[in-house]
C-alpha atoms as a PDB file:
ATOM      1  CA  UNK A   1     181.375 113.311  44.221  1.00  0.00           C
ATOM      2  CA  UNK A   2     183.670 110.556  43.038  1.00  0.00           C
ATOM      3  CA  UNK A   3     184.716 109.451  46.069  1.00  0.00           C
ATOM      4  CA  UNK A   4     181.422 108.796  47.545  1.00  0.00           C
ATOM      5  CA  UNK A   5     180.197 106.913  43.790  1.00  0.00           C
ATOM      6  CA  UNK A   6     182.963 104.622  44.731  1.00  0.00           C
ATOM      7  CA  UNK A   7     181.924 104.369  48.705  1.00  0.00           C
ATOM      8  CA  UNK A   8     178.342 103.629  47.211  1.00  0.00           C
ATOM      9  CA  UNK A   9     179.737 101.060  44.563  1.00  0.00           C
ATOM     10  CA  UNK A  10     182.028  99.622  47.020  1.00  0.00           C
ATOM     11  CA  UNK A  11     179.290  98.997  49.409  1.00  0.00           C
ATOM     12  CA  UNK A  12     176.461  97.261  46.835  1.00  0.00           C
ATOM     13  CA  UNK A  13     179.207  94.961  45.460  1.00  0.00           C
ATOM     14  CA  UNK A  14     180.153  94.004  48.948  1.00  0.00           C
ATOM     15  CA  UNK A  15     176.871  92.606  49.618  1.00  0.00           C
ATOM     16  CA  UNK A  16     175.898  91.739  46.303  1.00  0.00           C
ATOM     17  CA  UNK A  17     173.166  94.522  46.227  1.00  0.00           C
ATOM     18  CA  UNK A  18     171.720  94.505  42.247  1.00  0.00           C
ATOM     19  CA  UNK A  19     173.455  97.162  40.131  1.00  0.00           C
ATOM     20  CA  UNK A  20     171.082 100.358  40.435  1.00  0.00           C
ATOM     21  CA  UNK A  21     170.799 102.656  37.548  1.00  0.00           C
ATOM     22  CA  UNK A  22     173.239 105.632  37.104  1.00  0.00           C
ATOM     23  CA  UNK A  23     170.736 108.277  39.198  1.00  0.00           C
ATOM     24  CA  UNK A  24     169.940 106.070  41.928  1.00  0.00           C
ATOM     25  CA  UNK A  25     173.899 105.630  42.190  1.00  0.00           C
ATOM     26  CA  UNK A  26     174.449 109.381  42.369  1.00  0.00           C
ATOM     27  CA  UNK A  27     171.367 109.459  44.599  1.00  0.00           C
ATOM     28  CA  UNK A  28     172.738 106.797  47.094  1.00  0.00           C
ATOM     29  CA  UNK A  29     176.295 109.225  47.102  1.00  0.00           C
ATOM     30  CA  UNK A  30     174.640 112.098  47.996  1.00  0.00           C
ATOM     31  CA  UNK A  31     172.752 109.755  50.954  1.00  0.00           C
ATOM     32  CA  UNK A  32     175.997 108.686  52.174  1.00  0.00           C
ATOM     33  CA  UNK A  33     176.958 112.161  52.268  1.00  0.00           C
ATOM     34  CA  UNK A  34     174.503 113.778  54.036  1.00  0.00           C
ATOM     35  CA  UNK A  35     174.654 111.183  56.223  1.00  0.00           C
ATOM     36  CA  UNK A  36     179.022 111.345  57.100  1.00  0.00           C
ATOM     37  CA  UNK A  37     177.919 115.310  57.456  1.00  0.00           C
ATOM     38  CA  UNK A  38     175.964 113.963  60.272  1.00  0.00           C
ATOM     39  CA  UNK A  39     177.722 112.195  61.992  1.00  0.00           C
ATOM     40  CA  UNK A  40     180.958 115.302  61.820  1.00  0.00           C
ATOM     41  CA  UNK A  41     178.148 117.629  62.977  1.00  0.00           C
ATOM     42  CA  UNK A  42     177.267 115.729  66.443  1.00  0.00           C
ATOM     43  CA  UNK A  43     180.429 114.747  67.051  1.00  0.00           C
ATOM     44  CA  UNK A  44     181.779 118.186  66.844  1.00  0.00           C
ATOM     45  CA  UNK A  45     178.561 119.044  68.900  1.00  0.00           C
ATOM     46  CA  UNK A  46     179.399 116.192  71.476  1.00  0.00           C
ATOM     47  CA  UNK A  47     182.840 117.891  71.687  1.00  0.00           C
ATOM     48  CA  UNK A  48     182.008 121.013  71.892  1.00  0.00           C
ATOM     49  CA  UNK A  49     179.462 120.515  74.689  1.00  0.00           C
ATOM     50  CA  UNK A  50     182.524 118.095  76.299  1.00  0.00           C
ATOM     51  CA  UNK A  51     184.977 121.525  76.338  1.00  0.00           C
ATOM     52  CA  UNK A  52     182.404 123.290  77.626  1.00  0.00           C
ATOM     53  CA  UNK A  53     181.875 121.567  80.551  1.00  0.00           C
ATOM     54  CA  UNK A  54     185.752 120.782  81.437  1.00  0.00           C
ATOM     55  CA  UNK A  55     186.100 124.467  81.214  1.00  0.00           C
ATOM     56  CA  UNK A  56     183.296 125.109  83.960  1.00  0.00           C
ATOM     57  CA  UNK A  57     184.952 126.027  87.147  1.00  0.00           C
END
């Protein structure tokens, strides 16, 4: 979860966001990771549904 506490830091002190408290921190992490398991899923979906239809005859 590390990573994605610094991804979420990283982000608010880019754009000078106010400092949230510790659990809305975590909170935003967990967000951010829902949200990169997203967008893996549909791209795998995307090319999955690609080989599929190259391997059509």
């Amino acid at each position: 979860m590390k990573p994605l506490l610094f991804l979420a830091n990283a982000f608010i002190n880019t754009f000078g966001i106010t400092q949230p408290s510790e659990a809305a921190a975590k909170r935003a992490s967990q967000f951010i990771a829902v949200l990169i398991g997203l967008v893996i899923f549909v791209f795998l979906g995307v090319a999955a549904f690609g080989i599929y239809l190259m391997s059509r005859p």
